[in-house]
PDB file of N, CA and C in Angstrom:
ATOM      1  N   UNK A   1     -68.712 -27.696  14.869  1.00  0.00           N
ATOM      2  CA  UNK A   1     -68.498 -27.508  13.453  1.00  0.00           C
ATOM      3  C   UNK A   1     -69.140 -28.681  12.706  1.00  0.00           C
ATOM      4  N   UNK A   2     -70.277 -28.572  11.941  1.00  0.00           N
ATOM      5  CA  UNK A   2     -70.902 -29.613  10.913  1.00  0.00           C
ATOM      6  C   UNK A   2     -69.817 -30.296  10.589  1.00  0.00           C
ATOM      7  N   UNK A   3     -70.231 -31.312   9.716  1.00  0.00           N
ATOM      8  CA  UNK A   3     -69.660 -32.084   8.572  1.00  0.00           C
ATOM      9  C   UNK A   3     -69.639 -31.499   7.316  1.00  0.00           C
ATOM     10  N   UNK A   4     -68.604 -31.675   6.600  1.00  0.00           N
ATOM     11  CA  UNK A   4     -68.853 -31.212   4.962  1.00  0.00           C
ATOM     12  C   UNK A   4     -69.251 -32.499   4.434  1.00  0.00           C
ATOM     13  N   UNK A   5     -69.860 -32.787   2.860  1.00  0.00           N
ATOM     14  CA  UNK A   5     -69.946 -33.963   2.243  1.00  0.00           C
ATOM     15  C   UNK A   5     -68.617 -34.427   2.231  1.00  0.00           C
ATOM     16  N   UNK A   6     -67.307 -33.547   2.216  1.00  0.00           N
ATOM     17  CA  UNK A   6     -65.985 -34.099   1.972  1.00  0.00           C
ATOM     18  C   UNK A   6     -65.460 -35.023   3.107  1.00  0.00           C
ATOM     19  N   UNK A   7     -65.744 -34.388   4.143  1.00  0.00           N
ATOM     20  CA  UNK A   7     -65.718 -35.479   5.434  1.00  0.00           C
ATOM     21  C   UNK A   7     -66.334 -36.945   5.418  1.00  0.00           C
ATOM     22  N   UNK A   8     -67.273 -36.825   5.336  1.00  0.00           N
ATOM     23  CA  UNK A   8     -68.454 -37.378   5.477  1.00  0.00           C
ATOM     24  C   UNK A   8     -68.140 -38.523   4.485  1.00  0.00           C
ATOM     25  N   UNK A   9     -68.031 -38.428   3.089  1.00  0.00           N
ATOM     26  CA  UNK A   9     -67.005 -39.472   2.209  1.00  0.00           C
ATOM     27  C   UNK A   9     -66.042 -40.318   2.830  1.00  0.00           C
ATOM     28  N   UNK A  10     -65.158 -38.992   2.981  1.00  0.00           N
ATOM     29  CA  UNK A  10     -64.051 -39.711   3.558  1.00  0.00           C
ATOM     30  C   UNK A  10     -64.089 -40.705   4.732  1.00  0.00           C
ATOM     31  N   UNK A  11     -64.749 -40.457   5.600  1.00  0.00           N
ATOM     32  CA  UNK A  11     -65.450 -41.234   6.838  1.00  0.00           C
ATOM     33  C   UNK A  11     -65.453 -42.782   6.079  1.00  0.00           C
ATOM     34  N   UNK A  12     -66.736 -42.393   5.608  1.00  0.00           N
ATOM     35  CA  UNK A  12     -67.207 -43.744   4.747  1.00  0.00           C
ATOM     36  C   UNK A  12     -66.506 -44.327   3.896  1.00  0.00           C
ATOM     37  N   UNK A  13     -65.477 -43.908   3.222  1.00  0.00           N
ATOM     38  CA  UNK A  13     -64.314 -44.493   2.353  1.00  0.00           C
ATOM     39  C   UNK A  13     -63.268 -45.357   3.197  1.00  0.00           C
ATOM     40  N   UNK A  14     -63.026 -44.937   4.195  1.00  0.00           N
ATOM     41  CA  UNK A  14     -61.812 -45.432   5.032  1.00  0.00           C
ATOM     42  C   UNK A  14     -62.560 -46.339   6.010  1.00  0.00           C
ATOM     43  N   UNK A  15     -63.956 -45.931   6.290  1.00  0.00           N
ATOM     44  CA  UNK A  15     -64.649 -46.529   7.363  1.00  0.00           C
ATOM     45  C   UNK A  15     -65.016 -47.915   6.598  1.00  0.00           C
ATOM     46  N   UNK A  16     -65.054 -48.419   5.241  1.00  0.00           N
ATOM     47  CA  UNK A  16     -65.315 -49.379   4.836  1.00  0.00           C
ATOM     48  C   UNK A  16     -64.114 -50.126   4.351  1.00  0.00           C
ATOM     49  N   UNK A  17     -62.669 -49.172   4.330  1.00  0.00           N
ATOM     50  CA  UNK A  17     -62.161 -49.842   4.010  1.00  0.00           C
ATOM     51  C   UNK A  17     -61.096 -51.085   5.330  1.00  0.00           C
ATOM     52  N   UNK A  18     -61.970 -50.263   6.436  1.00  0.00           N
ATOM     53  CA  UNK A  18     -61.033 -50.742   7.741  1.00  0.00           C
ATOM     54  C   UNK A  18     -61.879 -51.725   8.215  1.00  0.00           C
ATOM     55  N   UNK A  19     -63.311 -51.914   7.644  1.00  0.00           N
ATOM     56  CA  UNK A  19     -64.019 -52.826   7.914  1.00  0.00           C
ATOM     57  C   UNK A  19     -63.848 -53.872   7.195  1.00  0.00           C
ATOM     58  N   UNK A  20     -63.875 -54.068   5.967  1.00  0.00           N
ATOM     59  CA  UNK A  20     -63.598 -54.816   5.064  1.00  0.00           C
ATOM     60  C   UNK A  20     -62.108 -55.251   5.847  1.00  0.00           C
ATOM     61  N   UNK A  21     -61.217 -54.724   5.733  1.00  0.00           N
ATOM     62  CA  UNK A  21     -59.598 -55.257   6.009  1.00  0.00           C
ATOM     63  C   UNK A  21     -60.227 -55.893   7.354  1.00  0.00           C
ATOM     64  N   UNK A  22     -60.042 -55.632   9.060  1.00  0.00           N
ATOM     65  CA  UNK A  22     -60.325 -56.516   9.928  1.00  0.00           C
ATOM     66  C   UNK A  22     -61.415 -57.803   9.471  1.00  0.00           C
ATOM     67  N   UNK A  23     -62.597 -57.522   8.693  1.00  0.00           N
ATOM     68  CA  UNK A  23     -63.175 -58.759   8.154  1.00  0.00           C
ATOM     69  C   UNK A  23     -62.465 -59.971   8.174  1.00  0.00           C
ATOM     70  N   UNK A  24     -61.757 -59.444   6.892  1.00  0.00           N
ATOM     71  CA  UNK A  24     -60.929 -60.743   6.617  1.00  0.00           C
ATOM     72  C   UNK A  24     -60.011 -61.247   6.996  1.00  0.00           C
ATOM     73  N   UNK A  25     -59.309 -60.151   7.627  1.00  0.00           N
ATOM     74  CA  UNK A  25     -58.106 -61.032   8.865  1.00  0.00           C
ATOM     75  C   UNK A  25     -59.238 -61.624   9.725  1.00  0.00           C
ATOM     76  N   UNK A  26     -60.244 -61.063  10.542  1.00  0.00           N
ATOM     77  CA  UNK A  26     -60.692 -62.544  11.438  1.00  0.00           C
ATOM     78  C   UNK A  26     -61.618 -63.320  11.131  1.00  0.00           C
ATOM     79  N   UNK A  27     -61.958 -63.286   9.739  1.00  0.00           N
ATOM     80  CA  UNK A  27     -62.457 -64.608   8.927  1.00  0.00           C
ATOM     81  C   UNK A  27     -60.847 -65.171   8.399  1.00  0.00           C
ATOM     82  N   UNK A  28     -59.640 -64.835   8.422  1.00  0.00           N
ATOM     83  CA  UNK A  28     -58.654 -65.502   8.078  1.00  0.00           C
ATOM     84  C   UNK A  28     -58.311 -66.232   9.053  1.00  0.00           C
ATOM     85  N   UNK A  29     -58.251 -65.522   9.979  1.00  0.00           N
ATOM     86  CA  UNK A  29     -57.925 -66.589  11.095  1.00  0.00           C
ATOM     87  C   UNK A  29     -58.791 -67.771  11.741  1.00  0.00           C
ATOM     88  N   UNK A  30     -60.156 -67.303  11.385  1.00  0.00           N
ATOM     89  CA  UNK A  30     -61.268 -68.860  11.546  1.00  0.00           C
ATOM     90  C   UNK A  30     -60.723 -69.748  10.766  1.00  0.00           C
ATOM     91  N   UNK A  31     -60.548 -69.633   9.246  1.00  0.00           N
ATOM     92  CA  UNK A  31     -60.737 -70.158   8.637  1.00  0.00           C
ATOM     93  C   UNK A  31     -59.307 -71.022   8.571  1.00  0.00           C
ATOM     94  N   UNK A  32     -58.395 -70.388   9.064  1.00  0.00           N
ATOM     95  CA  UNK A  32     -56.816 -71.294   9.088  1.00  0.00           C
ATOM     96  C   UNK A  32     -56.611 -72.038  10.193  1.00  0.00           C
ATOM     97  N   UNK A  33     -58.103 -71.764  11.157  1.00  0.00           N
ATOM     98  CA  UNK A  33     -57.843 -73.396  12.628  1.00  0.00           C
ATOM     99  C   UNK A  33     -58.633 -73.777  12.224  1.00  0.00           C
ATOM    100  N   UNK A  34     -59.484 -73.666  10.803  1.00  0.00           N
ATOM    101  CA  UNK A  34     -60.482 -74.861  10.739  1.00  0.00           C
ATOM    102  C   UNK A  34     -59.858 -76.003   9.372  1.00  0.00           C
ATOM    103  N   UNK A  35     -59.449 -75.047   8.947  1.00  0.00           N
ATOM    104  CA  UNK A  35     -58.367 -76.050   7.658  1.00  0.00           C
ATOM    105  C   UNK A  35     -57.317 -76.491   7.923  1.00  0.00           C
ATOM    106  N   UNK A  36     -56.777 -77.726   7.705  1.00  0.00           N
ATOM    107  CA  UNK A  36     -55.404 -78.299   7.765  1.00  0.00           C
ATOM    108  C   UNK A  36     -54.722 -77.550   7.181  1.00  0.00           C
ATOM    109  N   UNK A  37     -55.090 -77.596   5.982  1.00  0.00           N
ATOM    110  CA  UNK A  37     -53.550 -76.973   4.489  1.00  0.00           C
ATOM    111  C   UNK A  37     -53.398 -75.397   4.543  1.00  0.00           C
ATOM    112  N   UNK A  38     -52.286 -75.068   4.300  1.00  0.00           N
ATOM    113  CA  UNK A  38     -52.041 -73.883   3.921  1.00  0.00           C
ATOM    114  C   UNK A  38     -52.376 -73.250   3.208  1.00  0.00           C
ATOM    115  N   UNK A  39     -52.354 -73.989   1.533  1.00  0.00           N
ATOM    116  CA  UNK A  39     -52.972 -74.035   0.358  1.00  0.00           C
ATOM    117  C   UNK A  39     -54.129 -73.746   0.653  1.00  0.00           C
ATOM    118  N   UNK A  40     -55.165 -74.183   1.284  1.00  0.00           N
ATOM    119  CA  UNK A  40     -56.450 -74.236   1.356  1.00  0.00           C
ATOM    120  C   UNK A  40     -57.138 -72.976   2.011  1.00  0.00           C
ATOM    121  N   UNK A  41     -56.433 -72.688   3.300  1.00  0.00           N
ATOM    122  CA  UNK A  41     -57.057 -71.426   3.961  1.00  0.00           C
ATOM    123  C   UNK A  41     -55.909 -70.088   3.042  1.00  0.00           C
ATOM    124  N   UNK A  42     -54.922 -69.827   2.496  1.00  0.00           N
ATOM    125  CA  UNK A  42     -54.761 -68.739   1.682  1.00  0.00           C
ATOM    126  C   UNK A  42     -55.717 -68.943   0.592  1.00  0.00           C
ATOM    127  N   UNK A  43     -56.122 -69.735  -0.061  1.00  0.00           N
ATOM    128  CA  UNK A  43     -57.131 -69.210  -1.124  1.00  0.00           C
ATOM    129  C   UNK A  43     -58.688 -69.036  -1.016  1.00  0.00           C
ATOM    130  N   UNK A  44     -58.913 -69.819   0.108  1.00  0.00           N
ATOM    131  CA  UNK A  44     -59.846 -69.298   1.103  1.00  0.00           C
ATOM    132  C   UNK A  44     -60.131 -67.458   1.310  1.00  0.00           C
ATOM    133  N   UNK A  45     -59.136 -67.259   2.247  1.00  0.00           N
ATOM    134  CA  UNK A  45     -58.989 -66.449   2.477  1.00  0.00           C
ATOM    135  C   UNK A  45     -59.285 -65.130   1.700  1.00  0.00           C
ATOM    136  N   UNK A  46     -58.102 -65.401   0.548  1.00  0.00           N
ATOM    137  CA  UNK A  46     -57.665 -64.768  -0.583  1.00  0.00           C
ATOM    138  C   UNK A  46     -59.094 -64.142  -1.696  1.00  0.00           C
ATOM    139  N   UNK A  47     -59.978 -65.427  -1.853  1.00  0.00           N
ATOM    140  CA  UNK A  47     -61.399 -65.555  -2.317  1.00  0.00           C
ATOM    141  C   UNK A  47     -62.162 -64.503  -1.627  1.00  0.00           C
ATOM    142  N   UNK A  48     -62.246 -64.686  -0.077  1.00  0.00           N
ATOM    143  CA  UNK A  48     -63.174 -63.565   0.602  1.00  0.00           C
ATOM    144  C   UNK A  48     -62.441 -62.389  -0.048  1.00  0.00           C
ATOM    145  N   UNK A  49     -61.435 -61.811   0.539  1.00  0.00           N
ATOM    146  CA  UNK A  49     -60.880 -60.668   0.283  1.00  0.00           C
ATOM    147  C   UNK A  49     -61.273 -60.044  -1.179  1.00  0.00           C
ATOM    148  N   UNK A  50     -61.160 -60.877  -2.042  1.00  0.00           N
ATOM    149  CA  UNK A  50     -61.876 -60.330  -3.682  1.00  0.00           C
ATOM    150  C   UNK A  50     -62.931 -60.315  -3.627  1.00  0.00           C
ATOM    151  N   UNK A  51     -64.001 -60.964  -2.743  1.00  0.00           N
ATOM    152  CA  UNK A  51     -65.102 -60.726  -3.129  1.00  0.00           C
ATOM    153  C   UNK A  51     -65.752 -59.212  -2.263  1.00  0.00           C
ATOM    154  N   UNK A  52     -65.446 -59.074  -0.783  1.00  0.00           N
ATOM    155  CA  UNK A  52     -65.061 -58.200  -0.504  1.00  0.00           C
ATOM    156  C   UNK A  52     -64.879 -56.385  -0.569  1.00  0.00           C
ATOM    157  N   UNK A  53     -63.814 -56.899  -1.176  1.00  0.00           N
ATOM    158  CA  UNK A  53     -63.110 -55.580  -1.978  1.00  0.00           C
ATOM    159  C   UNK A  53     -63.707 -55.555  -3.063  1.00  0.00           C
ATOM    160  N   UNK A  54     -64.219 -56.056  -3.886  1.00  0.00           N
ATOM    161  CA  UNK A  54     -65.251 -56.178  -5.138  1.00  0.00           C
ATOM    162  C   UNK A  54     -66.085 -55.420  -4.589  1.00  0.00           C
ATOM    163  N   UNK A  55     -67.204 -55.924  -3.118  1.00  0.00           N
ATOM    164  CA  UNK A  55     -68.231 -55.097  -3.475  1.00  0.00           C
ATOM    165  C   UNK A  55     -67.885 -53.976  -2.899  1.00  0.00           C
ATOM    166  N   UNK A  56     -66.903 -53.645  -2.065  1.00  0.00           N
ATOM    167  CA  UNK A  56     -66.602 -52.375  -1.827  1.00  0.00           C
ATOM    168  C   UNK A  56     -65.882 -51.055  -3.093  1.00  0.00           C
ATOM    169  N   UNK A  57     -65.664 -51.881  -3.946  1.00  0.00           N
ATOM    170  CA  UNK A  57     -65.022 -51.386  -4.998  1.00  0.00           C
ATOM    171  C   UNK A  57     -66.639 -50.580  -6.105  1.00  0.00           C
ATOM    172  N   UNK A  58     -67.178 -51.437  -6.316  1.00  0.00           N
ATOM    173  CA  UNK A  58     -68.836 -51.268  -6.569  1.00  0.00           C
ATOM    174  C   UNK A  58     -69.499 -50.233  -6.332  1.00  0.00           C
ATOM    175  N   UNK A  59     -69.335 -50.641  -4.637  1.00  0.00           N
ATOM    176  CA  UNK A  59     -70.610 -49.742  -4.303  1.00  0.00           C
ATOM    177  C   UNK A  59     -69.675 -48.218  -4.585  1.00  0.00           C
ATOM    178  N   UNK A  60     -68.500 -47.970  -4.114  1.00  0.00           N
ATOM    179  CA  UNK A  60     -67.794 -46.956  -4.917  1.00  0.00           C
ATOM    180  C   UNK A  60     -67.583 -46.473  -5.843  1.00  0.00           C
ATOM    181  N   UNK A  61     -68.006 -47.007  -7.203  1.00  0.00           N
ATOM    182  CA  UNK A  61     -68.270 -46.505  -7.992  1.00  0.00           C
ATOM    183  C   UNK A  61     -69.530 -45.785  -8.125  1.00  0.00           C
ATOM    184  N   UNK A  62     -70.636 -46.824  -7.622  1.00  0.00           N
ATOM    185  CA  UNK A  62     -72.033 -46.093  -7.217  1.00  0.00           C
ATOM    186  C   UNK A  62     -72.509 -44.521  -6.565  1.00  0.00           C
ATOM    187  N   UNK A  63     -71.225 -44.867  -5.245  1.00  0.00           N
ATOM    188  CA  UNK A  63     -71.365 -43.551  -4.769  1.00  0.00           C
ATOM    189  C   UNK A  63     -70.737 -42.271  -5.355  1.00  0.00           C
ATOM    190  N   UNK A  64     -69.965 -42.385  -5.600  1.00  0.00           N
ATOM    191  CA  UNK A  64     -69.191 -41.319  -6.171  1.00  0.00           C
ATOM    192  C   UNK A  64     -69.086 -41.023  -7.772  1.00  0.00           C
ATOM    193  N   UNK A  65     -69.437 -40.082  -8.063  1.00  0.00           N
ATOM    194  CA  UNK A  65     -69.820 -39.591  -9.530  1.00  0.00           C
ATOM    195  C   UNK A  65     -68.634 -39.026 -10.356  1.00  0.00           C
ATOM    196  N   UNK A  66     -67.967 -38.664  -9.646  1.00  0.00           N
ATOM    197  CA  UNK A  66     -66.298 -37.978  -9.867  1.00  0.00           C
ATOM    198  C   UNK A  66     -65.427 -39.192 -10.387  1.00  0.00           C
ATOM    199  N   UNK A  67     -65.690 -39.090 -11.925  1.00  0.00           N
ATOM    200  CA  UNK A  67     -64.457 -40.534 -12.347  1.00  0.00           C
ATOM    201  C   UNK A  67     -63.108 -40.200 -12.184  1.00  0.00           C
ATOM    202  N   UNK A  68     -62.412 -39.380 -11.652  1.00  0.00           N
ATOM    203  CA  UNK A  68     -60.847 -39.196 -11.121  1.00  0.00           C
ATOM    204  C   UNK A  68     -61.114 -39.479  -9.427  1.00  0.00           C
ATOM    205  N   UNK A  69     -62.086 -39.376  -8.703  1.00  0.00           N
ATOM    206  CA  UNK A  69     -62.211 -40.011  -7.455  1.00  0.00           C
ATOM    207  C   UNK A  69     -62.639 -41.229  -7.322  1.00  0.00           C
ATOM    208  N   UNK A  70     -63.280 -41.930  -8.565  1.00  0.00           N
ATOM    209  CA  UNK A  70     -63.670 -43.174  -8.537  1.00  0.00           C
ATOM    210  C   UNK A  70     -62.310 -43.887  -8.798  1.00  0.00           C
ATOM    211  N   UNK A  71     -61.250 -43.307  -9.846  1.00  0.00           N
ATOM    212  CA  UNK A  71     -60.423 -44.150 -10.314  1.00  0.00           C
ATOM    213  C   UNK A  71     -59.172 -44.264  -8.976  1.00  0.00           C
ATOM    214  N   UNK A  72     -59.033 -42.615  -8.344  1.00  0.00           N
ATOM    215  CA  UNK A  72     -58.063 -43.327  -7.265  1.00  0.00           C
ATOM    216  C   UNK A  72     -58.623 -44.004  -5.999  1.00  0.00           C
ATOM    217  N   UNK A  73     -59.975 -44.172  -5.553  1.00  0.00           N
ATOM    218  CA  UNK A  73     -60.502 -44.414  -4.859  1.00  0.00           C
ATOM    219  C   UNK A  73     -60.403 -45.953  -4.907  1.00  0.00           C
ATOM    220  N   UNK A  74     -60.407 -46.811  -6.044  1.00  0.00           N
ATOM    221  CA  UNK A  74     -60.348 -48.223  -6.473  1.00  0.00           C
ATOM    222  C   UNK A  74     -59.116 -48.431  -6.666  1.00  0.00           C
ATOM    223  N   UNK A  75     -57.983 -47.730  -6.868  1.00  0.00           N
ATOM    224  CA  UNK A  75     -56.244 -47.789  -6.744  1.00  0.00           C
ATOM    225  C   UNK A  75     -56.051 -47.897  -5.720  1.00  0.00           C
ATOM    226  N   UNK A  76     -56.640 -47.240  -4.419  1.00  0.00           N
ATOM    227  CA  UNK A  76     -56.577 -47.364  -3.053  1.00  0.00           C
ATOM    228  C   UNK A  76     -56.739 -48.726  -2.778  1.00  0.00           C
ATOM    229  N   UNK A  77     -58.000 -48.923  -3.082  1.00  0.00           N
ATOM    230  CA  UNK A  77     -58.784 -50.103  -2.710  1.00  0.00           C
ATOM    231  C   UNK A  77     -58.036 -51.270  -2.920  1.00  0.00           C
ATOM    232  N   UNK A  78     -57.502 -51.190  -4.156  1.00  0.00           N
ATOM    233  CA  UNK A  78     -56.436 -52.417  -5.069  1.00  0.00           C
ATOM    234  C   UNK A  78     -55.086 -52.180  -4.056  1.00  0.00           C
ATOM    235  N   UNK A  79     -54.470 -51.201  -3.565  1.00  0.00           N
ATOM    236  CA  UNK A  79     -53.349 -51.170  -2.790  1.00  0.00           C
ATOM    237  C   UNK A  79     -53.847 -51.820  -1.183  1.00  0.00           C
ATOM    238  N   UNK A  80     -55.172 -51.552  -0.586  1.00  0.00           N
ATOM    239  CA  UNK A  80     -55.308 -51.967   0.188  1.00  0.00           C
ATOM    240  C   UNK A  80     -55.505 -53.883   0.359  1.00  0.00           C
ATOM    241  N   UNK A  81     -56.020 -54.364  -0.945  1.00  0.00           N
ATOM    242  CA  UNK A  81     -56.205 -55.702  -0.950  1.00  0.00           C
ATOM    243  C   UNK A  81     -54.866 -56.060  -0.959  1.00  0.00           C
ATOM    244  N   UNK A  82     -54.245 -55.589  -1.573  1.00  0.00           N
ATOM    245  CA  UNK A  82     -52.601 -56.067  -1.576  1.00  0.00           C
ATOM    246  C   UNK A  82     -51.913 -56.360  -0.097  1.00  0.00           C
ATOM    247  N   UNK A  83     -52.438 -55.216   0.235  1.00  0.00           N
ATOM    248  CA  UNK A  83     -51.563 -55.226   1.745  1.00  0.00           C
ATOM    249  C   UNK A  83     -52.249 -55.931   2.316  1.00  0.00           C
ATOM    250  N   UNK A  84     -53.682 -56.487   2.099  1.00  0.00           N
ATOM    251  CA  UNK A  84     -54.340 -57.312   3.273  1.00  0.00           C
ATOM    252  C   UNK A  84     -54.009 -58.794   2.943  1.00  0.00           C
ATOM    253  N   UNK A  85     -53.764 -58.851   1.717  1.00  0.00           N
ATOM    254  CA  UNK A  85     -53.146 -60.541   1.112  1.00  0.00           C
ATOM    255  C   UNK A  85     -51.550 -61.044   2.082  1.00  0.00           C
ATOM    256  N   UNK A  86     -50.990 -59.827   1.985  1.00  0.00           N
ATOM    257  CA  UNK A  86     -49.444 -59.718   2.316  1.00  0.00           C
ATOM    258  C   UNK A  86     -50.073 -60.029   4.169  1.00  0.00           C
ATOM    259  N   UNK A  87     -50.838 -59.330   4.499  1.00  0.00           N
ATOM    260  CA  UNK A  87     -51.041 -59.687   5.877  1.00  0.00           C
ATOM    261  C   UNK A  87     -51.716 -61.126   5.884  1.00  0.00           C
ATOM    262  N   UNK A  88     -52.453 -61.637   5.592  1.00  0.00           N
ATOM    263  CA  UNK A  88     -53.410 -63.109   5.668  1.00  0.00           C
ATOM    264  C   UNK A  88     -52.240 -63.964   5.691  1.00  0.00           C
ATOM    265  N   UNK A  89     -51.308 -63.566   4.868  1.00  0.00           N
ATOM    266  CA  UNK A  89     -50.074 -64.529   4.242  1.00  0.00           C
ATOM    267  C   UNK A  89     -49.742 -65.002   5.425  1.00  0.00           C
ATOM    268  N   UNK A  90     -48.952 -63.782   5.843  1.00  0.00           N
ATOM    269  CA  UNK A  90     -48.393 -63.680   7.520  1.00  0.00           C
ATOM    270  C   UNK A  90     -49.234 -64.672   8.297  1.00  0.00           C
ATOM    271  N   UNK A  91     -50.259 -64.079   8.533  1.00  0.00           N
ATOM    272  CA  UNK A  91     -51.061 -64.781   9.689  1.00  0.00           C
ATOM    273  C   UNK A  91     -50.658 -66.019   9.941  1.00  0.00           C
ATOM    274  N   UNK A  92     -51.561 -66.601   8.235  1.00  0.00           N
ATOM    275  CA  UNK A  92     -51.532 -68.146   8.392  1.00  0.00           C
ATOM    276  C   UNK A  92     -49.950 -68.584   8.276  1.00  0.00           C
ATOM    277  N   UNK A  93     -48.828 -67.882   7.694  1.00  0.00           N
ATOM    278  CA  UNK A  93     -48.004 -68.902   8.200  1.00  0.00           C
ATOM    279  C   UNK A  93     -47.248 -69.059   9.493  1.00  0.00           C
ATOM    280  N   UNK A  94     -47.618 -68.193  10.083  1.00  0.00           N
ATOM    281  CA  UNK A  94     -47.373 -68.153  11.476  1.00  0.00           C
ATOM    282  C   UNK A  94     -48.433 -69.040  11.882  1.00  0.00           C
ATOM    283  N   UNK A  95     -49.514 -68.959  11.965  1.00  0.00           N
ATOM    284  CA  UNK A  95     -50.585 -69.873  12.876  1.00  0.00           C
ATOM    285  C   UNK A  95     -50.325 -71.275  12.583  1.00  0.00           C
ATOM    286  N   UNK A  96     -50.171 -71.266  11.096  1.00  0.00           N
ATOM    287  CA  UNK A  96     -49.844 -72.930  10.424  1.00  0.00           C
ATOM    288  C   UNK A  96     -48.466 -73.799  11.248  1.00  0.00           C
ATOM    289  N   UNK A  97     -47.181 -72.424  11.550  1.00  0.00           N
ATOM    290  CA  UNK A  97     -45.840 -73.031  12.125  1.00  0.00           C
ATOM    291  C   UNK A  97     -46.609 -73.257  13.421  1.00  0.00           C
ATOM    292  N   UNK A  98     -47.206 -72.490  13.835  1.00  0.00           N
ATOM    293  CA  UNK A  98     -47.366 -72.996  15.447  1.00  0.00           C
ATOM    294  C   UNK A  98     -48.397 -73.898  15.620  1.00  0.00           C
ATOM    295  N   UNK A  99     -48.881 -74.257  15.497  1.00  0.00           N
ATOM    296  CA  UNK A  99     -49.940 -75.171  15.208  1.00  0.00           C
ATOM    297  C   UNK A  99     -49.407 -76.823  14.888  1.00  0.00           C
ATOM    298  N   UNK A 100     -48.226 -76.835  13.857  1.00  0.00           N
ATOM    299  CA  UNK A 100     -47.604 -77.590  13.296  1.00  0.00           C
ATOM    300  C   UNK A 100     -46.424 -77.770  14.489  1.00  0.00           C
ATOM    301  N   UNK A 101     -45.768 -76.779  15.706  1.00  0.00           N
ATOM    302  CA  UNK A 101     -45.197 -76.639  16.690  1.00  0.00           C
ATOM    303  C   UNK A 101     -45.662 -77.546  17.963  1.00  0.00           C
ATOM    304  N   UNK A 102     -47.172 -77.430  17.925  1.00  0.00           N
ATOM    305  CA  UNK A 102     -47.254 -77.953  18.676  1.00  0.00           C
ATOM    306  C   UNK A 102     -48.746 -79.562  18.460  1.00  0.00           C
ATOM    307  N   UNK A 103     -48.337 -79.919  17.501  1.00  0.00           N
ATOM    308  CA  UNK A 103     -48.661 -81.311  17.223  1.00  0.00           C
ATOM    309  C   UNK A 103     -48.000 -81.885  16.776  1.00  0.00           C
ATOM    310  N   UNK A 104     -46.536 -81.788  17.306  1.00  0.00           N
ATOM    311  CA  UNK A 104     -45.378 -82.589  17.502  1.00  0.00           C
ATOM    312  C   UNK A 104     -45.313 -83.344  18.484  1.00  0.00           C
TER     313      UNK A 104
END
């Protein structure tokens, strides 16, 4: 059975948005054994993720011509940065306690 264009979107909608999300968790996690502060690798972090989701947000508008699929398509996108902030959070303060665990 072919692809429809509807597939085929969708593929690429989710397929960038799961790329983008692992991105930045394992640029989050480089970036929180290479920084001391906490402060420093969440806004680190935080920075990629907007820029990111920016251009994934972009090129989505680009692709898609349908402004009620552009608009929930970037609500997605905005719910997904959320949840990936809420995860980075996690990471580093777990990596930061253990880390801080064991240079005692």
């Amino acid at each position: 059975m072919p692809l429809r264009k509807v597939d085929i979107e969708s593929l690429l909608y989710c397929g960038v948005m799961g790329l983008v999300f692992g991105l930045v968790v394992i640029l989050t996690i480089v970036i929180g054994r290479r920084k001391k502060t906490f402060a420093k690798s969440l806004f680190q972090s935080i920075g990629l993720a907007v820029l990111l989701y920016g251009m994934a947000c972009l090129w989505w508008f680009s692709y898609v011509q349908d402004g009620l699929a552009q608009l929930f398509g970037v609500m997605i996108y905005g719910i997904a940065f959320a949840v990936n902030v809420l995860v980075n959070t996690g990471i580093l303060y777990f990596a930061k306690k253990r880390f801080d665990k064991h240079t005692r």
